[in-house]
Protein backbone atom coordinates (compact mmCIF):
# COMPACT_ATOMS: atom_id res chain seq x y z
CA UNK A 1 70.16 0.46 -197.01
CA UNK A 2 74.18 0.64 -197.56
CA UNK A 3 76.38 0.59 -194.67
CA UNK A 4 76.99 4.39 -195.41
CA UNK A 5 73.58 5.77 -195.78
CA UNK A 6 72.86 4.24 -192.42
CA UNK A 7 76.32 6.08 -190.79
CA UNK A 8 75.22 9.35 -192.99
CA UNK A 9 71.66 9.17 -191.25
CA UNK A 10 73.24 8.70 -188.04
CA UNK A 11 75.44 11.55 -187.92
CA UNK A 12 72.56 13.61 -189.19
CA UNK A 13 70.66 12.34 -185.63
CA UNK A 14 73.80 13.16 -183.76
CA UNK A 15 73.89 16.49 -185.06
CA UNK A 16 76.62 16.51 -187.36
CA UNK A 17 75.18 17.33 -190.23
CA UNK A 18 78.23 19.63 -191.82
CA UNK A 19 80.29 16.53 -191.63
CA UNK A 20 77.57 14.87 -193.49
CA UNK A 21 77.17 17.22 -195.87
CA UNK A 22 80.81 17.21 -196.90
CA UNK A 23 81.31 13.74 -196.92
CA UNK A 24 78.62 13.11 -199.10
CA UNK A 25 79.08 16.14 -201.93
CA UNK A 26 82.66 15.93 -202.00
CA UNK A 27 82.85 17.85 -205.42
CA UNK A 28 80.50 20.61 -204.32
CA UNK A 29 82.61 23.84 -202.43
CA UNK A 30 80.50 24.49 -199.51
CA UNK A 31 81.40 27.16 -196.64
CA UNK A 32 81.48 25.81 -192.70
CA UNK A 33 77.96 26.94 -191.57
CA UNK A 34 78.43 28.92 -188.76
CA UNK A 35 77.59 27.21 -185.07
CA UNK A 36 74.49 28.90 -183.55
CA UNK A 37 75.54 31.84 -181.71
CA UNK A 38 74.59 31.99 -177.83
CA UNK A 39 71.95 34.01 -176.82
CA UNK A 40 69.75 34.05 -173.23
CA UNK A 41 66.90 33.00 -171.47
CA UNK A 42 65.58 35.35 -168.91
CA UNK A 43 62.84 33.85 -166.73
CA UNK A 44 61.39 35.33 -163.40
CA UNK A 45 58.47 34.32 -160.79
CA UNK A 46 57.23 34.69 -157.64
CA UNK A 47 59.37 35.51 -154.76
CA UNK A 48 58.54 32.18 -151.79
CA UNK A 49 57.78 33.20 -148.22
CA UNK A 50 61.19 32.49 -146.24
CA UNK A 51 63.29 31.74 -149.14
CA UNK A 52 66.67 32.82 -149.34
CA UNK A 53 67.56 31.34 -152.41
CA UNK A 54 66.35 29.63 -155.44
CA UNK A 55 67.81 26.92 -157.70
CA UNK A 56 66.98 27.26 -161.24
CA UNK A 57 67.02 23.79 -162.96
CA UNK A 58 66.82 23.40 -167.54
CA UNK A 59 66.08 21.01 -169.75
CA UNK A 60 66.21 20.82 -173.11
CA UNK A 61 62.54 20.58 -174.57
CA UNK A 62 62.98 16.93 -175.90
CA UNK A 63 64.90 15.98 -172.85
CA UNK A 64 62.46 14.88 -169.41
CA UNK A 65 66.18 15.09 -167.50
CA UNK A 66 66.27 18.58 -165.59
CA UNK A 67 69.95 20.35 -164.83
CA UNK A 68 70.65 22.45 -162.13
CA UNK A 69 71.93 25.91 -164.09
CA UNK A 70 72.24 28.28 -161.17
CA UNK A 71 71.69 29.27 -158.00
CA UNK A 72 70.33 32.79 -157.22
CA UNK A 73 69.38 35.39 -154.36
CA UNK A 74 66.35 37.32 -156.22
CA UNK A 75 63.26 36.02 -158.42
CA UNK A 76 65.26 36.31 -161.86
CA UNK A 77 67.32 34.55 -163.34
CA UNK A 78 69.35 35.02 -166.72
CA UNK A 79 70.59 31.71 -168.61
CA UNK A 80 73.05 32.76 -170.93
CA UNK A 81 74.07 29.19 -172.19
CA UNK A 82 71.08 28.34 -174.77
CA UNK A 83 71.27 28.06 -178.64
CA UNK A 84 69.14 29.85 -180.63
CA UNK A 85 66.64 28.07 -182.15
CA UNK A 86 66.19 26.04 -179.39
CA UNK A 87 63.15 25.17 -177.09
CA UNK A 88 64.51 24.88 -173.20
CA UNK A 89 61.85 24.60 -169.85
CA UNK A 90 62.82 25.74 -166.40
CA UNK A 91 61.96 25.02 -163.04
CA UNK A 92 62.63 26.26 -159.60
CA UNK A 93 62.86 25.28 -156.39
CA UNK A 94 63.16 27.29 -152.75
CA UNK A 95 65.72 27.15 -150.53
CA UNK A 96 64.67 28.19 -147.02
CA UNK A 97 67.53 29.56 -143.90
CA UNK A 98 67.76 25.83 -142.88
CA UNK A 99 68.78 24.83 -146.62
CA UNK A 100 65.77 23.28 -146.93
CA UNK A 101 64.76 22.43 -151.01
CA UNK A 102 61.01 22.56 -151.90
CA UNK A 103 60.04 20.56 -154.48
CA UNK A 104 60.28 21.76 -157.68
CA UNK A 105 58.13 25.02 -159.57
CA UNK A 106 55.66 24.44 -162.86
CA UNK A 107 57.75 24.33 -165.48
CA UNK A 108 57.68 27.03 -168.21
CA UNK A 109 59.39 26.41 -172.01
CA UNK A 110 60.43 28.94 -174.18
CA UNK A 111 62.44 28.86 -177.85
CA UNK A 112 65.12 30.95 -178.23
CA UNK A 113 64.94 33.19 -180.91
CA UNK A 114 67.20 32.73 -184.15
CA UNK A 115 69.90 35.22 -185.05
């Protein structure tokens, strides 16, 4: 495999296939594709005896790294900072008047729908 085809299939795995696309069909007129457009996640669950918050933690689905997204007073939480077309899982944790975390919820994935 040419030096080339392996830095073409390597920007396709980094996600840059546009770049790709107009390096390699540099005769063809092609239009920007547009970047996904944002939409949001809404996930709820059970309120926690004596919790007065709860921290709401994503991953991306082919990720096993979880990110602490927000921090919130109630049972729901809205996560407006996912791609559609993407598959994300959330977990939560408790925290009690002390500040005390639990350990973290089930997880639950969804996909976000396409535009």
């Amino acid at each position: 495999m040419t030096n080339l085809k392996r830095s073409a299939i390597a920007l396709v795995a980094a996600g840059l296939s546009l770049v790709l696309i107009l390096y390699l069909h540099p005769t063809q007129r092609q239009q920007p594709a547009e970047p996904p457009k944002p939409h949001k996640i809404i996930i709820n669950w059970e309120k926690t005896p004596h919790a007065v918050s709860y921290n709401v933690y994503r991953r991306p689905y082919r990720s096993e790294t979880f990110t602490k997204v927000g921090t919130v007073n109630n049972n729901s939480y809205e996560d407006p900072g996912v791609q559609g077309g993407e598959r994300y899982c959330y977990a939560v944790t408790s925290i009690d008047s002390k500040g005390k975390e639990s350990a973290r919820s089930r997880e639950i994935c969804q996909t976000v729908p396409l535009p």
